[in-house]
Protein backbone atom coordinates (compact mmCIF):
# COMPACT_ATOMS: atom_id res chain seq x y z
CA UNK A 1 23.60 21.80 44.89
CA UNK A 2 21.23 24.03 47.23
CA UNK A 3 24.31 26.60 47.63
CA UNK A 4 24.46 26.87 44.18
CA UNK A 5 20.59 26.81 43.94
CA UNK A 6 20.64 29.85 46.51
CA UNK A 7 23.56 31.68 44.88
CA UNK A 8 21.82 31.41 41.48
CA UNK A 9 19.00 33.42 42.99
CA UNK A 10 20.99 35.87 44.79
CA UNK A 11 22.53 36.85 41.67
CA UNK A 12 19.75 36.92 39.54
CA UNK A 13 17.93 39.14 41.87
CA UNK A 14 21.13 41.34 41.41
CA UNK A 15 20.26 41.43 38.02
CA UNK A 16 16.94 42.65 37.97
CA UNK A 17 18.16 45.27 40.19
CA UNK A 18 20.96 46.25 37.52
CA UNK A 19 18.51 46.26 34.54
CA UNK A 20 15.69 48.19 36.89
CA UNK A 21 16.71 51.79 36.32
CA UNK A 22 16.98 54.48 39.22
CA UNK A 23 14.57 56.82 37.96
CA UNK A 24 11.76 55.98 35.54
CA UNK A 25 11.18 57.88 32.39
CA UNK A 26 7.79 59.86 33.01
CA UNK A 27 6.17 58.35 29.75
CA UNK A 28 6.47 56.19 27.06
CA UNK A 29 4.76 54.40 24.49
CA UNK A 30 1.58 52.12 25.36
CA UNK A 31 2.14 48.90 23.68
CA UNK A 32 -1.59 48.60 23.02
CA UNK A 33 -2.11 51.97 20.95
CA UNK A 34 0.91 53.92 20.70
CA UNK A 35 -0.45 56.74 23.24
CA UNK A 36 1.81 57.96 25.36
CA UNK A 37 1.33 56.05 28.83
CA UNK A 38 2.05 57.76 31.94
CA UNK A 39 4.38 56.96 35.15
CA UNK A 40 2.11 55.78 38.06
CA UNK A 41 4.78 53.92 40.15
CA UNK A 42 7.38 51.58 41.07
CA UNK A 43 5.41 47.79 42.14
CA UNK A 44 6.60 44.20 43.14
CA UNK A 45 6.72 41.24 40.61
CA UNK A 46 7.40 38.10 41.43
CA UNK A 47 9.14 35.26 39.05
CA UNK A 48 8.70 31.51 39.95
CA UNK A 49 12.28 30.66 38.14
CA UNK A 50 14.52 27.76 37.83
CA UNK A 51 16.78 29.36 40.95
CA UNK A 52 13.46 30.12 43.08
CA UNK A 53 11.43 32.46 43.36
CA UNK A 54 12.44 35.96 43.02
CA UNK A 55 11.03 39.24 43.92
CA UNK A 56 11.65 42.93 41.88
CA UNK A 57 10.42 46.46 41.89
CA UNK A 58 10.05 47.93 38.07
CA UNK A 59 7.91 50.91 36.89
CA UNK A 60 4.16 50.88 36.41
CA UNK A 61 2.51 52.85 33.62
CA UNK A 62 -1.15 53.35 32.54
CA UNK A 63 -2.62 54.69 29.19
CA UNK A 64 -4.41 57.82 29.33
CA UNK A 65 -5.94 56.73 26.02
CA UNK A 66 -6.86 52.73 26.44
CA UNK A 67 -6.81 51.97 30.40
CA UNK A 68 -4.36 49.32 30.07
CA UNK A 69 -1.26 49.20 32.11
CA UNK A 70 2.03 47.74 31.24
CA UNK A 71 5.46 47.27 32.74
CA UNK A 72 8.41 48.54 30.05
CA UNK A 73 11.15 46.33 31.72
CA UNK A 74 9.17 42.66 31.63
CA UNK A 75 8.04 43.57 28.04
CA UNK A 76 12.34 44.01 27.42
CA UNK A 77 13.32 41.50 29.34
CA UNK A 78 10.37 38.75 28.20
CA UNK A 79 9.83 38.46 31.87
CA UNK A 80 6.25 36.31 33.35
CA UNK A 81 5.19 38.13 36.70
CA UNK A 82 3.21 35.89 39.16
CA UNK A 83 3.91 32.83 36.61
CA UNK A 84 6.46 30.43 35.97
CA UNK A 85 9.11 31.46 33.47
CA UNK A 86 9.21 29.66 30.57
CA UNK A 87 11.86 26.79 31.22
CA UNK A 88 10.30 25.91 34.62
CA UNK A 89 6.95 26.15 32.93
CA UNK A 90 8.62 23.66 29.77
CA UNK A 91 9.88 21.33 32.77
CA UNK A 92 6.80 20.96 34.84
CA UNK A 93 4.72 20.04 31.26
CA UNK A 94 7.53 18.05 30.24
CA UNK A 95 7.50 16.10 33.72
CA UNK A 96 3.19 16.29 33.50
CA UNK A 97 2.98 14.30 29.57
CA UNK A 98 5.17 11.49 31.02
CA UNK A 99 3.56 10.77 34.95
CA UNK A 100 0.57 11.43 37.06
CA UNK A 101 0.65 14.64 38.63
CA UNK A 102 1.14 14.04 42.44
CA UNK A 103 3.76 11.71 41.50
CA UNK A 104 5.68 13.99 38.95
CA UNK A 105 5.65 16.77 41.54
CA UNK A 106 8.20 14.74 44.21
CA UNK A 107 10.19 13.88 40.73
CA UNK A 108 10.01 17.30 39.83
CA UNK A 109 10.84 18.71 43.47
CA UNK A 110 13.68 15.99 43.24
CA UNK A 111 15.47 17.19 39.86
CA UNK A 112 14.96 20.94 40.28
CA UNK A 113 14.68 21.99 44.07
CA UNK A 114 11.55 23.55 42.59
CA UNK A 115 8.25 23.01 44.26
CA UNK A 116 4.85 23.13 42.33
CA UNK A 117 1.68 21.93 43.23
CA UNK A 118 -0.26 19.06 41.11
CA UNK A 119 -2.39 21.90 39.80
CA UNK A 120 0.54 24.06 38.59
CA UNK A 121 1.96 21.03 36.75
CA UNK A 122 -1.48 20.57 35.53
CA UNK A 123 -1.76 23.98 34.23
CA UNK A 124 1.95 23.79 32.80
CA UNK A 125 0.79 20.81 30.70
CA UNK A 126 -2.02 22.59 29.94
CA UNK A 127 -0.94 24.98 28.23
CA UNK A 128 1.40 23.12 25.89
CA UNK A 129 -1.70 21.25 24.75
CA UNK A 130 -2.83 24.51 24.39
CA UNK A 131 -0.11 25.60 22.16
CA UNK A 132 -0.78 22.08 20.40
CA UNK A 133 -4.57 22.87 19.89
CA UNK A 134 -3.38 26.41 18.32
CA UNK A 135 -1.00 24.59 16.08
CA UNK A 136 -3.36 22.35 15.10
CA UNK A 137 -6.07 25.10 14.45
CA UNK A 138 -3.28 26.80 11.95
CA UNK A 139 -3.19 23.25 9.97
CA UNK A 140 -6.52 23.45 9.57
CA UNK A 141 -6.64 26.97 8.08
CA UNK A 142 -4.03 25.70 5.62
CA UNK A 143 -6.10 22.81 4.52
CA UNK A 144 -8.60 24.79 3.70
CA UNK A 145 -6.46 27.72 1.30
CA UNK A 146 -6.03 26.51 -1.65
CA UNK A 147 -2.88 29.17 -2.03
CA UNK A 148 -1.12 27.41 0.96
CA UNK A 149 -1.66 23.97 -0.27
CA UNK A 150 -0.30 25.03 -3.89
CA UNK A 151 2.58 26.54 -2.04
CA UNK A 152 3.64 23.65 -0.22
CA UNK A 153 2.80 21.62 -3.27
CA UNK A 154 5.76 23.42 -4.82
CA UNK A 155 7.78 23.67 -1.58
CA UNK A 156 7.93 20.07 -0.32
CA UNK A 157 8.66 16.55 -2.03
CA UNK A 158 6.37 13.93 -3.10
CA UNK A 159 6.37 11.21 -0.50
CA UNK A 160 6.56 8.20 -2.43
CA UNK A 161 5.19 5.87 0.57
CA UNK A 162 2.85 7.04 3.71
CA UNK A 163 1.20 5.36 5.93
CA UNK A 164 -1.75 6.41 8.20
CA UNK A 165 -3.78 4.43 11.14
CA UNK A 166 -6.00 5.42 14.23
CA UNK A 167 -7.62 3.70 16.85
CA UNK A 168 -9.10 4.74 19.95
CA UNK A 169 -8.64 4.52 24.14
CA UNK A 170 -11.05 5.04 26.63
CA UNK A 171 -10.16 7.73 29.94
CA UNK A 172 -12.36 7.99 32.91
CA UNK A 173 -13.79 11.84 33.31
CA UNK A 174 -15.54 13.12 35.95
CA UNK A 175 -19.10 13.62 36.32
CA UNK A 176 -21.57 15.36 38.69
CA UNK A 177 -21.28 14.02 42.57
CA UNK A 178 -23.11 10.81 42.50
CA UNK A 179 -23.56 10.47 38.68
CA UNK A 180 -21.64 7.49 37.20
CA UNK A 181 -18.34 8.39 35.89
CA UNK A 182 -18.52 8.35 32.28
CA UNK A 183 -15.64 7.05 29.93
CA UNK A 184 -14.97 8.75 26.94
CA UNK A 185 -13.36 7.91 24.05
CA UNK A 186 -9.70 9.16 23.48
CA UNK A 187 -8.94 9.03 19.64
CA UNK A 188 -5.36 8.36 18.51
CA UNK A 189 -4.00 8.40 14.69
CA UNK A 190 -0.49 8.51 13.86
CA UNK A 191 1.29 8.88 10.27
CA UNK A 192 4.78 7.34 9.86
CA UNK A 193 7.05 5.71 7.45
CA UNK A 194 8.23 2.22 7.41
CA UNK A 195 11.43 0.27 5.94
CA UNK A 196 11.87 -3.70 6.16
CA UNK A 197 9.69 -6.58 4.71
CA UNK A 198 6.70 -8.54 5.78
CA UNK A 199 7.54 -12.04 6.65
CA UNK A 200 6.72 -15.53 4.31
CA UNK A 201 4.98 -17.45 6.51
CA UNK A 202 2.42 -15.83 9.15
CA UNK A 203 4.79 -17.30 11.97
CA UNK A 204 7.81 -15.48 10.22
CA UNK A 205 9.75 -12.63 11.95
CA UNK A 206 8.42 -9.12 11.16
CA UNK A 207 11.44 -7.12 10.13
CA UNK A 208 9.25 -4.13 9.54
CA UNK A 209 9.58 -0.96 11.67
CA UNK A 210 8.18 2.45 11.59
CA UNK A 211 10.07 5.72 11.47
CA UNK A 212 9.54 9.46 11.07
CA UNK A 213 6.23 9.26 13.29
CA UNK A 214 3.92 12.20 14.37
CA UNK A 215 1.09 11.18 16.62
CA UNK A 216 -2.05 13.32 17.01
CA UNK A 217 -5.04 13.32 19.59
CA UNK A 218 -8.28 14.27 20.45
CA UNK A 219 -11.37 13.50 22.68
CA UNK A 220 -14.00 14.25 19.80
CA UNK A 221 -16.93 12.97 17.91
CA UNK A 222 -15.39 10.99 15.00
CA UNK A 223 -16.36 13.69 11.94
CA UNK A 224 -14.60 16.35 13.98
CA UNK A 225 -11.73 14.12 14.66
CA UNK A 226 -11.89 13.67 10.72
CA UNK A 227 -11.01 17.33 10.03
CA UNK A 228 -7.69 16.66 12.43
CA UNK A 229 -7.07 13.65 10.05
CA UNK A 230 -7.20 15.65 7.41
CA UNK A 231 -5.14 18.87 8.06
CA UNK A 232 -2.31 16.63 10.02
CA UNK A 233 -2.37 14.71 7.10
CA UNK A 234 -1.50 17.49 4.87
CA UNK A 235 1.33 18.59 6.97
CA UNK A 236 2.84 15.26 5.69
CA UNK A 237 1.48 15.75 2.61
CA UNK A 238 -0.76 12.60 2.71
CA UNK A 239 -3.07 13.44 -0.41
CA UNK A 240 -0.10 14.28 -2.37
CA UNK A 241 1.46 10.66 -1.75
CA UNK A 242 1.88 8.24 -4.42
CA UNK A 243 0.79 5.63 -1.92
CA UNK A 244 -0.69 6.24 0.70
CA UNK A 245 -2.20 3.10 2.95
CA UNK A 246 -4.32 2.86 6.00
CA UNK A 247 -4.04 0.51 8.86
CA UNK A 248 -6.79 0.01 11.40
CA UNK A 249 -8.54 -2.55 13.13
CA UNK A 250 -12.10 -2.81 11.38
CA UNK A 251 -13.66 0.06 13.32
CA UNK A 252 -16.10 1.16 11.07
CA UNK A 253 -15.55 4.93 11.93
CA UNK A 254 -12.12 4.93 10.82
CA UNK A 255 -12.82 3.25 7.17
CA UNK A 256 -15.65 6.11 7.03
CA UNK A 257 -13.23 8.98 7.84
CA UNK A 258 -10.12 7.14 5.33
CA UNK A 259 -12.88 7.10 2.65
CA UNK A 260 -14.13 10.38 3.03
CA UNK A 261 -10.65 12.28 3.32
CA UNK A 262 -8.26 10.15 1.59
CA UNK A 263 -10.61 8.10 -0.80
CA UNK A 264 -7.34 7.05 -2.91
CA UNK A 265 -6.21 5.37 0.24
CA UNK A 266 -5.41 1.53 0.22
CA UNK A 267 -7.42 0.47 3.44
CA UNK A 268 -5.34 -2.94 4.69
CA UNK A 269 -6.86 -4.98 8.15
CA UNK A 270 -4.35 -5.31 10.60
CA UNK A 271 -2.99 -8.75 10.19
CA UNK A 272 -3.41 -9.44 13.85
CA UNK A 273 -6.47 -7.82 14.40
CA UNK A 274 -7.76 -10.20 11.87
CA UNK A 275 -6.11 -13.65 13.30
CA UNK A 276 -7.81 -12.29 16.54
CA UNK A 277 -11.30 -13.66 15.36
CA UNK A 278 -10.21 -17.20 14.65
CA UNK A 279 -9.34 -18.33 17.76
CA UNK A 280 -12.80 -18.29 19.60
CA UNK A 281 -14.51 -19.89 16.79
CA UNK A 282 -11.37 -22.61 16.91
CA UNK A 283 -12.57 -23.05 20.47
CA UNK A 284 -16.37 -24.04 19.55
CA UNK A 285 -15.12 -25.51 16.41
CA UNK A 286 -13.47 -28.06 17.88
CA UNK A 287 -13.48 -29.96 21.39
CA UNK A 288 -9.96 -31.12 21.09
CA UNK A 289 -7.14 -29.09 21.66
CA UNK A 290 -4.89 -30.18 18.63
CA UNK A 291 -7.85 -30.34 16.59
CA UNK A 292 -8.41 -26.69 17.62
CA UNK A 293 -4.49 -26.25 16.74
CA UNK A 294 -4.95 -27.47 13.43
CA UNK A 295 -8.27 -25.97 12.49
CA UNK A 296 -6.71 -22.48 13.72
CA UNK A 297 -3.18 -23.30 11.45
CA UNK A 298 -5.26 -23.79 8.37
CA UNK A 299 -7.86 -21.22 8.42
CA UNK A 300 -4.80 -18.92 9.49
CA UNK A 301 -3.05 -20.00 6.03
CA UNK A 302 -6.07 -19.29 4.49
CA UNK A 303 -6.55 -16.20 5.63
CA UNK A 304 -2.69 -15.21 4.98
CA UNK A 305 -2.84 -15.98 1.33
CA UNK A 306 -6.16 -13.82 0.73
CA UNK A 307 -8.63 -16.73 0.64
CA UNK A 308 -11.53 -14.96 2.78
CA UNK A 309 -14.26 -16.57 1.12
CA UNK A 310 -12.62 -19.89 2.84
CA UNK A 311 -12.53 -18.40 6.15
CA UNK A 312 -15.73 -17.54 5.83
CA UNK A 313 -16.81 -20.64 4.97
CA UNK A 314 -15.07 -22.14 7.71
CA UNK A 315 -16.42 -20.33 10.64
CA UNK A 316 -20.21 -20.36 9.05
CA UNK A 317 -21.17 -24.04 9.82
CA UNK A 318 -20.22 -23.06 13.48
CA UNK A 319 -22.73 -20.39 13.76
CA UNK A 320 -25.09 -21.08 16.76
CA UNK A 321 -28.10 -18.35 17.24
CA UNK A 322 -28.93 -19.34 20.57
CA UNK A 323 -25.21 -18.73 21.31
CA UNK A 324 -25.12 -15.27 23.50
CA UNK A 325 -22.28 -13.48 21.72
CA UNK A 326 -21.67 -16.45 18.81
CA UNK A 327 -17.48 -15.59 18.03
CA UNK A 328 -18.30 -17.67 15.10
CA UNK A 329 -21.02 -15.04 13.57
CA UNK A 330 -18.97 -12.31 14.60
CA UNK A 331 -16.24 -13.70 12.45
CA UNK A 332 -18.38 -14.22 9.47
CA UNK A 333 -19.83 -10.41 9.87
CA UNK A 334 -16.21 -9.15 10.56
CA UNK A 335 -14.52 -11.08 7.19
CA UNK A 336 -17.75 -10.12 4.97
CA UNK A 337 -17.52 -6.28 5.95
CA UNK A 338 -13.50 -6.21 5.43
CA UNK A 339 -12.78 -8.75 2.90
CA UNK A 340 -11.82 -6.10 0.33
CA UNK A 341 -9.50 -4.74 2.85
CA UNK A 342 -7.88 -8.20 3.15
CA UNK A 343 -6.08 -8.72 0.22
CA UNK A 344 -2.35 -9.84 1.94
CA UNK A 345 -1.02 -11.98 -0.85
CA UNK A 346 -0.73 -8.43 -2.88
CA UNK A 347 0.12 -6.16 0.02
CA UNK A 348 2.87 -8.13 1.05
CA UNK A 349 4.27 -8.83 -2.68
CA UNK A 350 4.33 -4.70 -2.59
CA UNK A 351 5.86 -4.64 0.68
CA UNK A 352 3.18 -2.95 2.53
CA UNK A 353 3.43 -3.04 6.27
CA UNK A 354 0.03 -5.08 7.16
CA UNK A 355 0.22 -4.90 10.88
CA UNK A 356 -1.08 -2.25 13.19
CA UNK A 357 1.52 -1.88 15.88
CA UNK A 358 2.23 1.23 15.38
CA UNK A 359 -1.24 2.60 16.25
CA UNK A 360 -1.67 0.28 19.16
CA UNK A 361 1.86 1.38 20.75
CA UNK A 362 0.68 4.94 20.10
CA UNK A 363 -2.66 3.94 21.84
CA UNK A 364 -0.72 2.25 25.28
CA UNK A 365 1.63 5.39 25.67
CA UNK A 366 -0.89 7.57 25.07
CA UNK A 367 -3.96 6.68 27.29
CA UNK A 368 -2.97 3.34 28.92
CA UNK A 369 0.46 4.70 30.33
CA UNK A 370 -0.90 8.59 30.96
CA UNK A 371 -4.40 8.71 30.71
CA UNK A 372 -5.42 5.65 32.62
CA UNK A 373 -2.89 5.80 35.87
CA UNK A 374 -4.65 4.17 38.72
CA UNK A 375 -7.45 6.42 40.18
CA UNK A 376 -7.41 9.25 37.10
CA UNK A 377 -10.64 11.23 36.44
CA UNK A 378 -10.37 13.80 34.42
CA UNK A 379 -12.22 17.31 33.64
CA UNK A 380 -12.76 16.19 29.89
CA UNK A 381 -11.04 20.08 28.94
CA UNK A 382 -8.23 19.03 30.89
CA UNK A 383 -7.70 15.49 29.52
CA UNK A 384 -7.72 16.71 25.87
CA UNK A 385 -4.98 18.65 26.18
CA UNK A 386 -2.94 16.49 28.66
CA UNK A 387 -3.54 14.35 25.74
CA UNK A 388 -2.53 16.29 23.03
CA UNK A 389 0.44 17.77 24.71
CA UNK A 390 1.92 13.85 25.48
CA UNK A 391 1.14 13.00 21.63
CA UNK A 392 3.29 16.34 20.19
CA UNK A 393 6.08 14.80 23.19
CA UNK A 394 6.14 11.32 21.42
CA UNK A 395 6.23 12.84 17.92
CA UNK A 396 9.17 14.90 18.94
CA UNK A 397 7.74 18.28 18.54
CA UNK A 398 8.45 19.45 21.96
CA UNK A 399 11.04 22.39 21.88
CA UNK A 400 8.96 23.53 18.88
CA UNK A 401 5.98 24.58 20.93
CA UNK A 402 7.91 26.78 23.77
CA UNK A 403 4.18 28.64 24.95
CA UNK A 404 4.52 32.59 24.53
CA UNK A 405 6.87 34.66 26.98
């Protein structure tokens, strides 16, 4: 494998030489004006490729007119001097979205023969997010032309059923020298489809499952994270949707930004972000342990056939002020701020998924798996686009967003 690694170089240096020719034409056109741009000189270039590196001579020019100099044969050739080309670059981002750095470099080392630093991979991931952030800049000039969202009207179908969630992760970023590290929020959403029904009996077997999903990602005050919700949402044509429904865990910021946006939404609880509540109230509830069993079954049924007022009135007698942290007021304040967004008995005769795993799977690969390795701080510029570059791998947008030869 490292003959054919060296022979692979050999003859792509040949190459170069072949498509470098003898004697350089004295002018030619400047790429930046159109002046005429004179000869100056033959000069080195160096290409970081997937055989090596590799070192050429090609012709120099400079613009009488602009200042700016340019070299004729890597504008042909699409050529990155002093870079990586554009499949190691690819590579090294692919390897940075799925591992830590230092690590990914001995895997990367490993598959290619190649040998990059932790700060080239970093940069290589970089600037895919980058291409990611650009993309998503474009989606937000769209959202706002009211020509491009009458095109598309007339371009793409009607979903009949979308769904939307987001929740959020925290990362560790780095602060001045003896300042505490701060954590930062990571937001996540996701929109997706979903076949299969919701089960009978809360203990049932979910048979739902998502498909078709595009994640998106941002470390960003929640009403500038709205306008991301909003133009990724149009590239799946959320406000055109007959139904559209939201799934999120009660986070106030995320029924603010589903109201504001999408106010036609159908905001559902997640079903287990919900059941999450009961079981530290069964706990002071009850001493017992099958007392706390049954308490938790029938509250649960209540709460599964859309009787909140009865779950509410089952965790109020339990409320204790003196109680640091009372679960059992925090359940009454959590079912009285989302009982409209609780209805089950209805969602499920519709067929609506009601559970939020989507979002929180999106969440782990996201920032648990990437973002919070063991030891991570990161320069907050850095982390939003490692970040956004890992979401666009997960939604399967990768080979779309090949960064600029």
């Amino acid at each position: 494998r490292q003959l054919l690694h060296k022979l692979g170089n050999i003859l792509l240096h040949m190459w170069l030489i072949w498509q470098t020719p003898r004697y350089c034409s004295p002018s030619v056109a400047c790429p930046h004006c159109g002046a005429d741009t004179q000869y100056q000189r033959k000069r080195w270039g160096k290409l970081l490729t997937m055989f090596g590196e590799v070192r050429y001579r090609r012709g120099y020019y400079v613009c009488p007119q602009c200042h700016q100099g340019h070299y004729p044969l890597d504008e042909q050739l699409g050529l990155r001097p002093n870079a990586m080309s554009a499949e190691v670059e690819r590579l090294a981002a692919m390897t940075g979205v799925q591992m830590p750095f230092g690590k990914g470099r001995t895997v990367f080392a490993e598959l290619t023969l190649l040998s990059l630093s932790d700060q080239s991979l970093d940069k290589a991931t970089q600037a895919y997010g980058t291409e990611v952030e650009k993309q998503e800049n474009v989606w937000l000039s769209e959202a706002r032309d009211g020509d491009a969202l009458r095109r598309r009207a007339r371009e793409h179908p009607r979903p009949l059923r979308l769904y939307g969630t987001m929740d959020g992760g925290r990362v560790q970023t780095r602060a001045q020298q003896g300042a505490d590290q701060p954590w930062r929020e990571l937001k996540v959403g996701a929109w997706f489809t979903a076949k299969g029904q919701p089960p009978r009996k809360p203990n049932g077997k979910w048979g739902i499952h998502a498909q078709n999903i595009t994640y998106y990602a941002d470390i960003a005050h929640a009403d500038d994270f709205g306008h991301l919700v909003w133009a990724s949402g149009i590239q799946r044509d959320a406000q055109r949707a007959r139904e559209l429904i939201f799934l999120g865990d009660g986070a106030r910021w995320i029924w603010d930004l589903v109201s504001l946006h999408f106010p036609h939404a159908i905001q559902i609880v997640d079903w287990f972000h919900a059941c999450e509540y009961l079981t530290p109230v069964a706990k002071v509830a009850c001493r017992d342990v099958q007392q706390q069993k049954q308490w938790l079954e029938q509250v649960k049924m209540d709460l599964w056939q859309g009787k909140i007022a009865a779950v509410i009135a089952a965790c109020a007698p339990h409320i204790d002020p003196r109680r640091q942290g009372d679960p059992a007021q925090k359940a009454v304040t959590y079912y009285t701020n989302n009982q409209q967004r609780m209805d089950y008995p209805t969602y499920r005769a519709n067929g609506y998924q009601i559970g939020s795993g989507t979002i929180e799977s999106a969440v782990k690969q996201i920032t648990t798996q990437r973002m919070k390795v063991p030891g991570a701080r990161w320069n907050l510029h850095s982390a939003r686009l490692v970040a956004k570059a890992r979401a666009a791998f997960l939604s399967g947008q990768w080979h779309d967003l090949a960064t600029p030869r």
